[in-house]
C-alpha atoms as a PDB file:
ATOM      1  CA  UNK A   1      99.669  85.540 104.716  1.00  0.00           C
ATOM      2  CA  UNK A   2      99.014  84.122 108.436  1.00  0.00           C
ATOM      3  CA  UNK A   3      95.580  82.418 109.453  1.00  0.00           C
ATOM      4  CA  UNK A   4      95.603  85.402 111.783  1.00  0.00           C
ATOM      5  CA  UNK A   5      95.871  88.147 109.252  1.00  0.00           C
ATOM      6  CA  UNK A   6      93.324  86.749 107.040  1.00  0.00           C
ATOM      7  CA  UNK A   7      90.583  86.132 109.939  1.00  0.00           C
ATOM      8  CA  UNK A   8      91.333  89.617 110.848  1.00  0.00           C
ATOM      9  CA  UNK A   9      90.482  90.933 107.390  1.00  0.00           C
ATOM     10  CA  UNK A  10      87.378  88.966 106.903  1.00  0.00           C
ATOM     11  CA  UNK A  11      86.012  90.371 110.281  1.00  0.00           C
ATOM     12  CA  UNK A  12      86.873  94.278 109.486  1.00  0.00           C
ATOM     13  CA  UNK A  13      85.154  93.775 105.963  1.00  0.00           C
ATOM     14  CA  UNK A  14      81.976  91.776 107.666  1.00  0.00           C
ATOM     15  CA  UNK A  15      81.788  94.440 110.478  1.00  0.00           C
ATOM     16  CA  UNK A  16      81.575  97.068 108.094  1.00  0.00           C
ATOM     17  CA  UNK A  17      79.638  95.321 105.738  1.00  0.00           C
ATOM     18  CA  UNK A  18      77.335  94.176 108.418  1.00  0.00           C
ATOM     19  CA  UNK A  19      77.200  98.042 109.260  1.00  0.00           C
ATOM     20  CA  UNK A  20      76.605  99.986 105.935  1.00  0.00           C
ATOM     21  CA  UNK A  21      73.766  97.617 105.087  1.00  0.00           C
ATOM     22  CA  UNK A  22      72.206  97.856 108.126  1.00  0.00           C
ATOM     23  CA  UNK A  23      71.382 101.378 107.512  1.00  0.00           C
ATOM     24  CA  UNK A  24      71.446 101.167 104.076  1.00  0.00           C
ATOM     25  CA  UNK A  25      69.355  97.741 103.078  1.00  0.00           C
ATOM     26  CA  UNK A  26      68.097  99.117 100.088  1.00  0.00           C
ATOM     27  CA  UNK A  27      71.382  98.908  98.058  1.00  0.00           C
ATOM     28  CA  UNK A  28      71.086  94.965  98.315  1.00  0.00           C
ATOM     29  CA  UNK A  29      67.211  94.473  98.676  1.00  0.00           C
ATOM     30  CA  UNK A  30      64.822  95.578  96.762  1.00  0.00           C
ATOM     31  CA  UNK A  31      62.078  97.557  99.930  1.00  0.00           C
ATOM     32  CA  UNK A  32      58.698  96.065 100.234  1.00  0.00           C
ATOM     33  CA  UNK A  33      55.478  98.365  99.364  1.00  0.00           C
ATOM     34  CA  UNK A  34      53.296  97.987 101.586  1.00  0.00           C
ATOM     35  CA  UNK A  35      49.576  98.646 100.726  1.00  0.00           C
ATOM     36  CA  UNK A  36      48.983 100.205 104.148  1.00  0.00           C
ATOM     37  CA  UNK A  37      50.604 101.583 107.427  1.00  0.00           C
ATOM     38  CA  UNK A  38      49.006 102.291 111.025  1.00  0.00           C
ATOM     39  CA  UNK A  39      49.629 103.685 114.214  1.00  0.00           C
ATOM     40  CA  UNK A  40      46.886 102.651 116.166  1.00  0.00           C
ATOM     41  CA  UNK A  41      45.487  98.708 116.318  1.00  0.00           C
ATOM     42  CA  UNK A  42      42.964  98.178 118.748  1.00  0.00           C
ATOM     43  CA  UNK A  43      44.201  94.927 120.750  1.00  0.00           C
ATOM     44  CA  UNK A  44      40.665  92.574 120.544  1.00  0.00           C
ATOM     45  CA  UNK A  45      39.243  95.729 119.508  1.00  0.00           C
ATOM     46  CA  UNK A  46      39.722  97.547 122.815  1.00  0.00           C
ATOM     47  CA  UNK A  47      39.578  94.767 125.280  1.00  0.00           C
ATOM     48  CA  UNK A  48      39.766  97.355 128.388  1.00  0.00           C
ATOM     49  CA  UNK A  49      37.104 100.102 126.882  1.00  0.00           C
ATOM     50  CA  UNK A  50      34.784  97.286 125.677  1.00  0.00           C
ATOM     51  CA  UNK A  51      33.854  93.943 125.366  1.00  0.00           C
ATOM     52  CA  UNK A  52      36.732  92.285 123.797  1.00  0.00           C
ATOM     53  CA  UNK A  53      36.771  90.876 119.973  1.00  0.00           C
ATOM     54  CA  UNK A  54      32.650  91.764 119.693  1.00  0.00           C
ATOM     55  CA  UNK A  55      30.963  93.891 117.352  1.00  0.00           C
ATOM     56  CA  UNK A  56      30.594  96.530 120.042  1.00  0.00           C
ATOM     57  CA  UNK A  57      34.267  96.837 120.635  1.00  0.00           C
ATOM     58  CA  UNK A  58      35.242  97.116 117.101  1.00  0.00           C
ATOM     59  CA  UNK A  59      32.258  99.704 116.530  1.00  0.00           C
ATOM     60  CA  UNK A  60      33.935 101.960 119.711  1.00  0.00           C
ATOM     61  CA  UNK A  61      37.136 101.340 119.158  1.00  0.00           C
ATOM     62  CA  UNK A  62      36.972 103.028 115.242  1.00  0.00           C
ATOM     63  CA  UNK A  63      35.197 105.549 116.596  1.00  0.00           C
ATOM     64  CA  UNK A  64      37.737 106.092 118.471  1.00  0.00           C
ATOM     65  CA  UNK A  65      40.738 106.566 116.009  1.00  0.00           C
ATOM     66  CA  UNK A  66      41.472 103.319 115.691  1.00  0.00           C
ATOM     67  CA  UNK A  67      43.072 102.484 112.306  1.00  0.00           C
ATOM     68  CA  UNK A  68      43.340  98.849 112.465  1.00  0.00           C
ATOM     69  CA  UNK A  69      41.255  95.953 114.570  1.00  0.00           C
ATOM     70  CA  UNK A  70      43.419  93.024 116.002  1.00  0.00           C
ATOM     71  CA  UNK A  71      41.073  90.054 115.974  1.00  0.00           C
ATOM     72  CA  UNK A  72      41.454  86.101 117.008  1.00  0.00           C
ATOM     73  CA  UNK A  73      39.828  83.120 115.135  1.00  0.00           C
ATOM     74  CA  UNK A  74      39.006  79.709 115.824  1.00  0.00           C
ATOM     75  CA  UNK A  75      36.545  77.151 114.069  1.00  0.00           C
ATOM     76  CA  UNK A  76      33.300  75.837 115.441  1.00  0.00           C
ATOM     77  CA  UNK A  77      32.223  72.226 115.461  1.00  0.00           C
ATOM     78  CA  UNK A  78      29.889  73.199 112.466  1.00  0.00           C
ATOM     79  CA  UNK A  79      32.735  74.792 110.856  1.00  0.00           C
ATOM     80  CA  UNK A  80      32.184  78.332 110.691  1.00  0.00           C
ATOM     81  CA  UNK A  81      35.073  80.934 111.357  1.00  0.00           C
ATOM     82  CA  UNK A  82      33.958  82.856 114.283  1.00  0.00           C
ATOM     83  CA  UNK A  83      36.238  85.822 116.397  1.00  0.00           C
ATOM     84  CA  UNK A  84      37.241  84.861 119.684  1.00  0.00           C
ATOM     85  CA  UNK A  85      40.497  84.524 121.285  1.00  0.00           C
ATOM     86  CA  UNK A  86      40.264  81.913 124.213  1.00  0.00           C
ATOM     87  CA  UNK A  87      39.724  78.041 122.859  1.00  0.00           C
ATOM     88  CA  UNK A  88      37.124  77.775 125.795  1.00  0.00           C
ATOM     89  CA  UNK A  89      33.958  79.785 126.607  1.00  0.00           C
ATOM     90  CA  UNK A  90      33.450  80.426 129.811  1.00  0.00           C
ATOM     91  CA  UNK A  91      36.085  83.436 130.585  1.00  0.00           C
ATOM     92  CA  UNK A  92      33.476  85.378 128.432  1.00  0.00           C
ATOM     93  CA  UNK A  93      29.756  83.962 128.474  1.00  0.00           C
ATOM     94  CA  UNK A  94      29.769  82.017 131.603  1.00  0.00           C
ATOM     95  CA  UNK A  95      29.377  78.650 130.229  1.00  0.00           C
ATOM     96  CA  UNK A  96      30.943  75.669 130.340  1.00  0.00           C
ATOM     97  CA  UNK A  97      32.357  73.999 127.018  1.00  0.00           C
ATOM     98  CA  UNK A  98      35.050  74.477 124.152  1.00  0.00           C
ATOM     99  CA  UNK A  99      34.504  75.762 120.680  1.00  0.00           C
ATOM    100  CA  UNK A 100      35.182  73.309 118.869  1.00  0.00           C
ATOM    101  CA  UNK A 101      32.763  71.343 120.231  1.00  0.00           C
ATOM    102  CA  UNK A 102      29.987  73.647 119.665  1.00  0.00           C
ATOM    103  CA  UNK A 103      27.502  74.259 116.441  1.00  0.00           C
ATOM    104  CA  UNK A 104      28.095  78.036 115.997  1.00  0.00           C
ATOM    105  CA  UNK A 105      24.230  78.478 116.419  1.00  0.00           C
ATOM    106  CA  UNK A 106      24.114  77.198 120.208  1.00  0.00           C
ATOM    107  CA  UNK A 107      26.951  79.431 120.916  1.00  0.00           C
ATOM    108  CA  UNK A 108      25.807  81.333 124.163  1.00  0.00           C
ATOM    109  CA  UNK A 109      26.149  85.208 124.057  1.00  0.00           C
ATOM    110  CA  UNK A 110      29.173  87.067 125.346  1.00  0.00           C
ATOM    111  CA  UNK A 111      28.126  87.970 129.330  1.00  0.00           C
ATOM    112  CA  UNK A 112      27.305  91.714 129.664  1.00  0.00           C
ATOM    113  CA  UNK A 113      30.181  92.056 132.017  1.00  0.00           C
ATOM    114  CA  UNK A 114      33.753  90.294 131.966  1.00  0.00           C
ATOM    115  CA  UNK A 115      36.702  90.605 133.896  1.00  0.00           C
ATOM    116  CA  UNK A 116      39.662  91.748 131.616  1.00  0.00           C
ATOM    117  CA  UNK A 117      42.052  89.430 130.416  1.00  0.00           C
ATOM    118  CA  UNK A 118      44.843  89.954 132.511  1.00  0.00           C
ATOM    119  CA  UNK A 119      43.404  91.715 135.157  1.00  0.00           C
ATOM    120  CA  UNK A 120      40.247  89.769 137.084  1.00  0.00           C
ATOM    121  CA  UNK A 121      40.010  92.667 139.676  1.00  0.00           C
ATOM    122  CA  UNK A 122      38.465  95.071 136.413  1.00  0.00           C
ATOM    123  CA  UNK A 123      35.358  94.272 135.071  1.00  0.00           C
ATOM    124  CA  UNK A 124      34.358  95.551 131.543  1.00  0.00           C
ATOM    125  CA  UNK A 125      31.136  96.291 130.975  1.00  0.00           C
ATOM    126  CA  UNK A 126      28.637  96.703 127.871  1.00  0.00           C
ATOM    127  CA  UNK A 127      26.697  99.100 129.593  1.00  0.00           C
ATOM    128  CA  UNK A 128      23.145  97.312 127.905  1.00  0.00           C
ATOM    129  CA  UNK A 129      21.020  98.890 130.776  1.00  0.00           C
ATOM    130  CA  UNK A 130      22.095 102.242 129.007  1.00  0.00           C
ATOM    131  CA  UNK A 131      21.511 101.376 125.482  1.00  0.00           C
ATOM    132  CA  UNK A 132      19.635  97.177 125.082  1.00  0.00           C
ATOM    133  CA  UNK A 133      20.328  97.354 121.014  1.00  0.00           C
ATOM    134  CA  UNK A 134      24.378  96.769 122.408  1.00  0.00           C
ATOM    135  CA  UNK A 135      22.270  92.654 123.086  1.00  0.00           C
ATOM    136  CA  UNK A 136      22.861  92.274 118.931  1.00  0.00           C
ATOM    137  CA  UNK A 137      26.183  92.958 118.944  1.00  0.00           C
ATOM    138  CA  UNK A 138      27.167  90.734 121.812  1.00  0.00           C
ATOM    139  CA  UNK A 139      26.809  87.522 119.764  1.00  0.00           C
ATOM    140  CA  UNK A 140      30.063  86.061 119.143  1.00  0.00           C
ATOM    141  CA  UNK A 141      30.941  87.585 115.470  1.00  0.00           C
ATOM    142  CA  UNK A 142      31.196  85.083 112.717  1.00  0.00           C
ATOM    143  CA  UNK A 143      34.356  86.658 110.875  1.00  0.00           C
ATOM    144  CA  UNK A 144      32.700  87.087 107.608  1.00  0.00           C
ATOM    145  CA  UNK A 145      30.461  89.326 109.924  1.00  0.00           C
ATOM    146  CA  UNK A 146      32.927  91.375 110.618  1.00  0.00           C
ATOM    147  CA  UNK A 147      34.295  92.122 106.791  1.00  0.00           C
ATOM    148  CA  UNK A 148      30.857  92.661 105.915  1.00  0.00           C
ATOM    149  CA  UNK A 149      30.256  95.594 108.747  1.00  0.00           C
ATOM    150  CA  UNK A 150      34.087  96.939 107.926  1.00  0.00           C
ATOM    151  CA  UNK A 151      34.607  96.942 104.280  1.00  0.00           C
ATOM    152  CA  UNK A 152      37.399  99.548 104.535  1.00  0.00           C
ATOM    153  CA  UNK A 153      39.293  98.526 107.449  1.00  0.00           C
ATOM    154  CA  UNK A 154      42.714  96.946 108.183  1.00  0.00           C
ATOM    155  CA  UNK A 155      42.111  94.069 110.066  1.00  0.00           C
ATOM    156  CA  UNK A 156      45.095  91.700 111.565  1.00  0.00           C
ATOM    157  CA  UNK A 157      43.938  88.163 112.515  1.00  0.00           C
ATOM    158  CA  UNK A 158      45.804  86.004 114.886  1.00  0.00           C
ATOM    159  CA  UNK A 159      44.885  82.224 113.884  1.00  0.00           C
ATOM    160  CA  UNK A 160      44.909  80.796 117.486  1.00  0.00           C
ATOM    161  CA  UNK A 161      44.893  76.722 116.461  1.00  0.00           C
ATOM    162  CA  UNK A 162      46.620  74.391 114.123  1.00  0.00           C
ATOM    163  CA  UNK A 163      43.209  73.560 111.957  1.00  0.00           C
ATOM    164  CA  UNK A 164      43.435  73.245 108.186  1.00  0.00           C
ATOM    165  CA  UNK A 165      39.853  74.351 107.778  1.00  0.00           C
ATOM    166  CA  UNK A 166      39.796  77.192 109.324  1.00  0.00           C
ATOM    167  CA  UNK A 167      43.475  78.352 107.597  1.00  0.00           C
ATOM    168  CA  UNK A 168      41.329  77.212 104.245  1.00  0.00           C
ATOM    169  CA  UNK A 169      37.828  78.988 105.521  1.00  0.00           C
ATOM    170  CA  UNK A 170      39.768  82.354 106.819  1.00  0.00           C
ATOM    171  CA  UNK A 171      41.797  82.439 103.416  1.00  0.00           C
ATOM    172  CA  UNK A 172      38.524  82.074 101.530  1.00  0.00           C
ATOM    173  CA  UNK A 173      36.788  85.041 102.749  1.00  0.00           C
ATOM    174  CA  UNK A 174      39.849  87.279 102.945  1.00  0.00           C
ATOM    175  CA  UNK A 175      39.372  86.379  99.098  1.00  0.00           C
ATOM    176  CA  UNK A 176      35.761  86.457  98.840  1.00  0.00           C
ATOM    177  CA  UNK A 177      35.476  90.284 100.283  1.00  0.00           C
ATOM    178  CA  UNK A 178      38.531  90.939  98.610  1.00  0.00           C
ATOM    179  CA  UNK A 179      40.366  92.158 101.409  1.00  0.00           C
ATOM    180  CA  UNK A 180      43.789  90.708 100.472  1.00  0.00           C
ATOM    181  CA  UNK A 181      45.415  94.299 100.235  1.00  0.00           C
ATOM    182  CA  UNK A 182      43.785  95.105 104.019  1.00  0.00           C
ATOM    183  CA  UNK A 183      44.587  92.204 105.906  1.00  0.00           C
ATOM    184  CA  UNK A 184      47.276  90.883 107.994  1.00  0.00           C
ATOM    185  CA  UNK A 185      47.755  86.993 109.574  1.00  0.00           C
ATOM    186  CA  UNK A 186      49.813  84.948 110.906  1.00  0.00           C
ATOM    187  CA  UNK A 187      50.188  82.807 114.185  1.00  0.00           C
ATOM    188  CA  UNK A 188      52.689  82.561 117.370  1.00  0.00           C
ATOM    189  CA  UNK A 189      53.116  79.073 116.150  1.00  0.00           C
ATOM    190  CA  UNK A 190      55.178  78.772 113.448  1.00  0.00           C
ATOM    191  CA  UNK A 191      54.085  75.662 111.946  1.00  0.00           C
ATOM    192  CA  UNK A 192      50.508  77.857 111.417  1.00  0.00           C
ATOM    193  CA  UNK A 193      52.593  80.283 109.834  1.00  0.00           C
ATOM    194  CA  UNK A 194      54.249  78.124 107.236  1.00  0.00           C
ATOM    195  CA  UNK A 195      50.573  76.794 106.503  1.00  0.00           C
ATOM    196  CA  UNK A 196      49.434  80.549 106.061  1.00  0.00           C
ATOM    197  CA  UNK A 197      52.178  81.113 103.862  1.00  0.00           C
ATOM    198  CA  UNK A 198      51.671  77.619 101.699  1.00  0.00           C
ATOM    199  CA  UNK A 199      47.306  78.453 102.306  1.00  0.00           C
ATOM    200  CA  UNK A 200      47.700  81.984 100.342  1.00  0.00           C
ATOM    201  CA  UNK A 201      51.294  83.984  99.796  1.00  0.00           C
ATOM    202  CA  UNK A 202      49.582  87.154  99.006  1.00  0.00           C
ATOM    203  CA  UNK A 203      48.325  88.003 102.147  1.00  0.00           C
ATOM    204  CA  UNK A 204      50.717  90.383 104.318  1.00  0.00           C
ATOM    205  CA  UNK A 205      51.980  87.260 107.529  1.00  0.00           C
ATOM    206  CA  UNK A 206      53.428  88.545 110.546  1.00  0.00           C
ATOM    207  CA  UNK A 207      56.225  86.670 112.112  1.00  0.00           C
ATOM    208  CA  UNK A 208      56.031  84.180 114.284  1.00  0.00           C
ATOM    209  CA  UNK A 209      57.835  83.257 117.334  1.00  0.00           C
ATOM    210  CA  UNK A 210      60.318  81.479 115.753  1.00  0.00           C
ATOM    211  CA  UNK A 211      61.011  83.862 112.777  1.00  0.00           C
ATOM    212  CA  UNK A 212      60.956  86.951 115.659  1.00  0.00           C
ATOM    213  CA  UNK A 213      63.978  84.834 117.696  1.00  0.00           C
ATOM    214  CA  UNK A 214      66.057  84.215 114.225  1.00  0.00           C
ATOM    215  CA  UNK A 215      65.515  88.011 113.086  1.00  0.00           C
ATOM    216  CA  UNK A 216      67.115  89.121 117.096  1.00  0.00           C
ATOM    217  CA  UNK A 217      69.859  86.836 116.793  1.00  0.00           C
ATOM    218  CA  UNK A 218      70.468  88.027 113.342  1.00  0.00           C
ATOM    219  CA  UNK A 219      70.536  90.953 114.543  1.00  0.00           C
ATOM    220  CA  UNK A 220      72.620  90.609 117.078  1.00  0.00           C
ATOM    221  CA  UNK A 221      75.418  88.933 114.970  1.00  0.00           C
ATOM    222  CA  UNK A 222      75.822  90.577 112.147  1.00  0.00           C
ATOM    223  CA  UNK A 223      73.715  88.538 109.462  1.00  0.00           C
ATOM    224  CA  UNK A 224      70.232  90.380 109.535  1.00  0.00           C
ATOM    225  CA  UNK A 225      71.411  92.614 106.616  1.00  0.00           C
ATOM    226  CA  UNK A 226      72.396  90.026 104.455  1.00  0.00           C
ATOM    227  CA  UNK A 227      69.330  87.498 104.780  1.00  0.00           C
ATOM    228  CA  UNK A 228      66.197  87.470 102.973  1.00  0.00           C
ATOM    229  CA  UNK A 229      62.843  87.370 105.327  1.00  0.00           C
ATOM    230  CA  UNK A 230      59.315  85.900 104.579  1.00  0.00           C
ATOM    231  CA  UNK A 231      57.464  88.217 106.928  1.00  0.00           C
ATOM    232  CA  UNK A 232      55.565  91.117 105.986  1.00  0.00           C
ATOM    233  CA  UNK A 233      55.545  92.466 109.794  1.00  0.00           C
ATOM    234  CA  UNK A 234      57.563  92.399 112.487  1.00  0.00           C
ATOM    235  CA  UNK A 235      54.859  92.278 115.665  1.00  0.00           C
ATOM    236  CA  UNK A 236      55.971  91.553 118.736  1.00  0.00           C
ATOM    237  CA  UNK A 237      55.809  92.461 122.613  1.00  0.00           C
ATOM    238  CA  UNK A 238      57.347  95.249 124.461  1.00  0.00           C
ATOM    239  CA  UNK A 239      56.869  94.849 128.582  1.00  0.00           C
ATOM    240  CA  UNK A 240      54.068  97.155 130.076  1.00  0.00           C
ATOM    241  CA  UNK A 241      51.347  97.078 132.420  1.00  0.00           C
ATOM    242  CA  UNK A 242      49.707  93.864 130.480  1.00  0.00           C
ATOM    243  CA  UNK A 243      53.114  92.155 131.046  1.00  0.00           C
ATOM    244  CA  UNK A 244      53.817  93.075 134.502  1.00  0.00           C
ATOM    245  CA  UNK A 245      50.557  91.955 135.665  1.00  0.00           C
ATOM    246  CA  UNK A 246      51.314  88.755 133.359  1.00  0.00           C
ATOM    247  CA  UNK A 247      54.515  87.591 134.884  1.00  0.00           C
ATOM    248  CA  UNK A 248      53.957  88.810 138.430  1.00  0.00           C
ATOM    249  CA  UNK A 249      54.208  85.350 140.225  1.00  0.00           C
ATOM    250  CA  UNK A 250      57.047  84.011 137.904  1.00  0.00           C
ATOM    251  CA  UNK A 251      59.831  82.714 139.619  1.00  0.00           C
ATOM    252  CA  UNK A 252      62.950  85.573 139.325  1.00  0.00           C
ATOM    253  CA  UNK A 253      65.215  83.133 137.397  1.00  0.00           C
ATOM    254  CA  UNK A 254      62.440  83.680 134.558  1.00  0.00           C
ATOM    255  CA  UNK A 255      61.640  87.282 135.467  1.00  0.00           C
ATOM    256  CA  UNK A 256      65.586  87.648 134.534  1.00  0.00           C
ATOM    257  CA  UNK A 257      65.284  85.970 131.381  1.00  0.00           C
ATOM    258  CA  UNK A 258      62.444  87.514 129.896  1.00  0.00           C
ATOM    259  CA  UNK A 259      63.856  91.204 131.224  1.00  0.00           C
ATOM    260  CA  UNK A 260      66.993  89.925 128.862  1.00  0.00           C
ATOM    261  CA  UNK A 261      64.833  89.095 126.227  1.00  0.00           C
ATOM    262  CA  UNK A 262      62.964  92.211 126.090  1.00  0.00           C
ATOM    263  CA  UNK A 263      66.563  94.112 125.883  1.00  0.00           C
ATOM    264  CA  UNK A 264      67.763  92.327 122.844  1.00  0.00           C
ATOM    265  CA  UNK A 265      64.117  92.631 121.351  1.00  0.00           C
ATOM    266  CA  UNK A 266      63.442  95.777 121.676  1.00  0.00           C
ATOM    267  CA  UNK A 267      65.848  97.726 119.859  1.00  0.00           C
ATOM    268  CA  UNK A 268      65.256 100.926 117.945  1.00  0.00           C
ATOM    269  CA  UNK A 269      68.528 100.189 114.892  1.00  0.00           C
ATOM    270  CA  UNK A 270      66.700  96.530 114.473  1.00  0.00           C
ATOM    271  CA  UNK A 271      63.482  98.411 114.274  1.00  0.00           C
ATOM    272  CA  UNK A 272      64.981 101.074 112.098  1.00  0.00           C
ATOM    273  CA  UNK A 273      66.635  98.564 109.983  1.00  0.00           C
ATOM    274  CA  UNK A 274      63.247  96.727 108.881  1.00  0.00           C
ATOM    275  CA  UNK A 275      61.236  99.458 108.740  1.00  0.00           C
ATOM    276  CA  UNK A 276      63.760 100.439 105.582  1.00  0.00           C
ATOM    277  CA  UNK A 277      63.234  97.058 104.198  1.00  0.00           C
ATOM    278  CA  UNK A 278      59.689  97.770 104.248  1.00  0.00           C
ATOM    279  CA  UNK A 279      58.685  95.605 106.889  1.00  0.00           C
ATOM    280  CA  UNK A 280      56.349  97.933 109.643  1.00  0.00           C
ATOM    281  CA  UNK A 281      56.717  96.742 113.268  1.00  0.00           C
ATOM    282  CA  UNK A 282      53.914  96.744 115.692  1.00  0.00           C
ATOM    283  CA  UNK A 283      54.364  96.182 119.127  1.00  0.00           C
ATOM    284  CA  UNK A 284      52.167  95.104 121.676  1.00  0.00           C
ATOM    285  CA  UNK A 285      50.307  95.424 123.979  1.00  0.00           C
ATOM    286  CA  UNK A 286      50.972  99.133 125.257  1.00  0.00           C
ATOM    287  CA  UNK A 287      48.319 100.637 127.687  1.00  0.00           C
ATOM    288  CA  UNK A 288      49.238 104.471 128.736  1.00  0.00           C
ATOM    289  CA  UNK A 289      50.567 107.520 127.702  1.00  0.00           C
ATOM    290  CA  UNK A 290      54.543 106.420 129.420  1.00  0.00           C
ATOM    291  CA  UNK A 291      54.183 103.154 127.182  1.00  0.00           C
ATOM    292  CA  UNK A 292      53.170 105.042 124.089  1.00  0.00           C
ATOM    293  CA  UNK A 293      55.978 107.720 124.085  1.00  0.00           C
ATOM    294  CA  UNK A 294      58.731 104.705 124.698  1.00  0.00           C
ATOM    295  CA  UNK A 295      57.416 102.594 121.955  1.00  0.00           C
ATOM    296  CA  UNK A 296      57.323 105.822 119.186  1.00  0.00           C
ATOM    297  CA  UNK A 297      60.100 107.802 120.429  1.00  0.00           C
ATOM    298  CA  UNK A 298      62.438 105.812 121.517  1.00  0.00           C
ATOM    299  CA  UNK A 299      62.097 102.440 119.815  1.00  0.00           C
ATOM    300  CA  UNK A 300      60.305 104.375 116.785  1.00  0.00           C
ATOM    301  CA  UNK A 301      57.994 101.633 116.102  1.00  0.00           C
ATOM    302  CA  UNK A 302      55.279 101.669 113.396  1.00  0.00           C
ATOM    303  CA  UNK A 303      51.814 101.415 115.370  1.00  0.00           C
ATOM    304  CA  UNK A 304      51.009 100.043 118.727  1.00  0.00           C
ATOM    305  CA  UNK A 305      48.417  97.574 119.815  1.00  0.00           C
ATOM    306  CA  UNK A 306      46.896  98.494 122.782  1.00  0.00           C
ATOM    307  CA  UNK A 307      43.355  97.397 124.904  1.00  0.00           C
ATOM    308  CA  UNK A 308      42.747 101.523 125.731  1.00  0.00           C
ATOM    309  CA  UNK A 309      41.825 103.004 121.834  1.00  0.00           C
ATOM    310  CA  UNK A 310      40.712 106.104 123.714  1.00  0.00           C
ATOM    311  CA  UNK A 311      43.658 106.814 125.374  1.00  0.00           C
ATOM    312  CA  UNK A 312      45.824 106.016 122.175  1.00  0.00           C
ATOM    313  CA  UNK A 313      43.933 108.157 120.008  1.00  0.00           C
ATOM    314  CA  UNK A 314      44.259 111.097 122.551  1.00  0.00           C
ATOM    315  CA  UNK A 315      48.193 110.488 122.587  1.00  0.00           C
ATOM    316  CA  UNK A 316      48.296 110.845 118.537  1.00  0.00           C
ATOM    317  CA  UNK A 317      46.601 113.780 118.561  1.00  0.00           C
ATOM    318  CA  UNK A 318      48.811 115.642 120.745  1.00  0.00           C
ATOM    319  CA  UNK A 319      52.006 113.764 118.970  1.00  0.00           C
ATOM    320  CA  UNK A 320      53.320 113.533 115.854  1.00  0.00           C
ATOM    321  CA  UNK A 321      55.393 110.907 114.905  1.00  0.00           C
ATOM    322  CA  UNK A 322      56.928 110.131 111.001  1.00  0.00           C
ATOM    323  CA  UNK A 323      56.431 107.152 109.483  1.00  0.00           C
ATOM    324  CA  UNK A 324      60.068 105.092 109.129  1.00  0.00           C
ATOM    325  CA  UNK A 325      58.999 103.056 106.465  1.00  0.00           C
END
């Protein structure tokens, strides 16, 4: 037999192979259960309706329809867990100074107005002239805070440094409130991840970086069907408003690449395909009604993340999507 007719086999059966397992993953994995799915995370809790990642935004933002909070944590010089998602302090109270470098009792208060995140020309406000009891819940949140005031509640935390503590500390109360079953983590960094992973296997990681790149160009060849994957959810970007505004001064060699990026990402069989392994995907973070219908319709994601819970919430109740998973 020639070294071309054997090649030629071994392609046709990986093709197909590659093909029938794509749609049908369950005849060689065994599909996750998942203890909970969403459709609507509130990015920050609602960063553009409210004062991002404070009590107040989490308080609108459920009564809004939201079904899961999106949260960031870092670690204060005293060592307490708090939710906030910049390393320094003065995007948010005015004030000079890092974190880290700050007992959380001399944290300053979040400022009454901020300019949103990626977007300096709108200003969010907390409206305290209307209602001054909004004062006590613009204290940065400790995060054991925020289980206590949402027993109930899916909550996914981004870990936003490299800190052994706080991995330890955030672990610790996911344990303590037992909130294993309703919580999500994991990191951009990949490194953090691993540590997540090592810190407490039980709780549901999202991919990193890293693991999202390996799962595309898995994908993309062939071998996503056939590999096993440590994530429990597949969360990653799809280009909006948020990104637009984001990437606006980029040179166009990079406004290229990441346009190429976001086509191999975003793909609705990839989606498809882990959704049937029991692996939800989120995307983020999606701010009108044009983003919403590409992200469930035509990519047929899980949930989105988005900064406008209001506007989400009024899109779900006018659409009905079916769960994939």
């Amino acid at each position: 037999m020639s070294l071309f007719v054997v090649c030629t086999t071994f392609a046709t059966v990986y093709a197909i192979s590659s093909y029938v397992f794509l749609r049908k993953p369950q005849w060689i994995h065994r599909k996750r259960q998942t203890a909970f799915v969403v459709r609507h995370i509130a990015h920050r809790g609602g960063a553009a309706e409210s004062i991002e990642n404070s009590l107040l935004a989490f308080d609108k933002g459920l009564a809004n329809g939201v079904e899961m909070l999106e949260l960031d944590c870092h670690l204060t010089k005293d060592s307490q867990a708090i939710v906030h998602h910049d390393f320094a302090l003065n995007r948010t109270t005015g004030q000079i100074g890092f974190i880290r470098d700050i007992e959380y009792d001399r944290l300053p208060r979040i400022r009454g107005n901020i300019a949103l995140y990626y977007d300096s020309d709108i200003i969010i406000s907390s409206d305290n002239n209307n209602n001054p009891d909004n004062n006590d819940l613009l204290r940065i949140p400790l995060l054991k805070d925020v289980f206590e005031r949402y027993p109930t509640t899916p909550i996914n935390i981004d870990i936003k440094e490299n800190n052994d503590e706080l991995i330890r500390q955030v672990s610790d109360l996911i344990q303590q409130y037992r909130r294993e079953h309703l919580t999500y983590w994991g990191s951009f960094s990949h490194t953090i991840c691993r540590k997540l992973t090592t810190q407490n296997p039980r709780i549901v990681r999202f991919c990193s970086f890293k693991e999202a790149a390996g799962i595309v160009m898995a994908y993309w060849t062939g071998l996503l069907p056939f590999i096993p994957l440590t994530p429990g959810a597949f969360e990653v970007p799809v280009p909006g408003i948020v990104f637009e505004k984001i990437t606006k001064n980029l040179d166009w060699k990079l406004k290229i690449l990441f346009y190429l990026a976001e086509r191999a990402l975003n793909n609705r069989s990839m989606f498809a395909h882990l959704q049937r392994r029991g692996i939800p995907v989120y995307v983020w973070i999606l701010n009108n009604e044009q983003e919403f219908e590409y992200a469930f319709k035509q990519l047929g994601v899980t949930g989105v993340m988005t900064d406008y819970p209001t506007l989400l919430h009024k899109y779900l109740g006018s659409n009905k999507h079916e769960f994939m998973l």
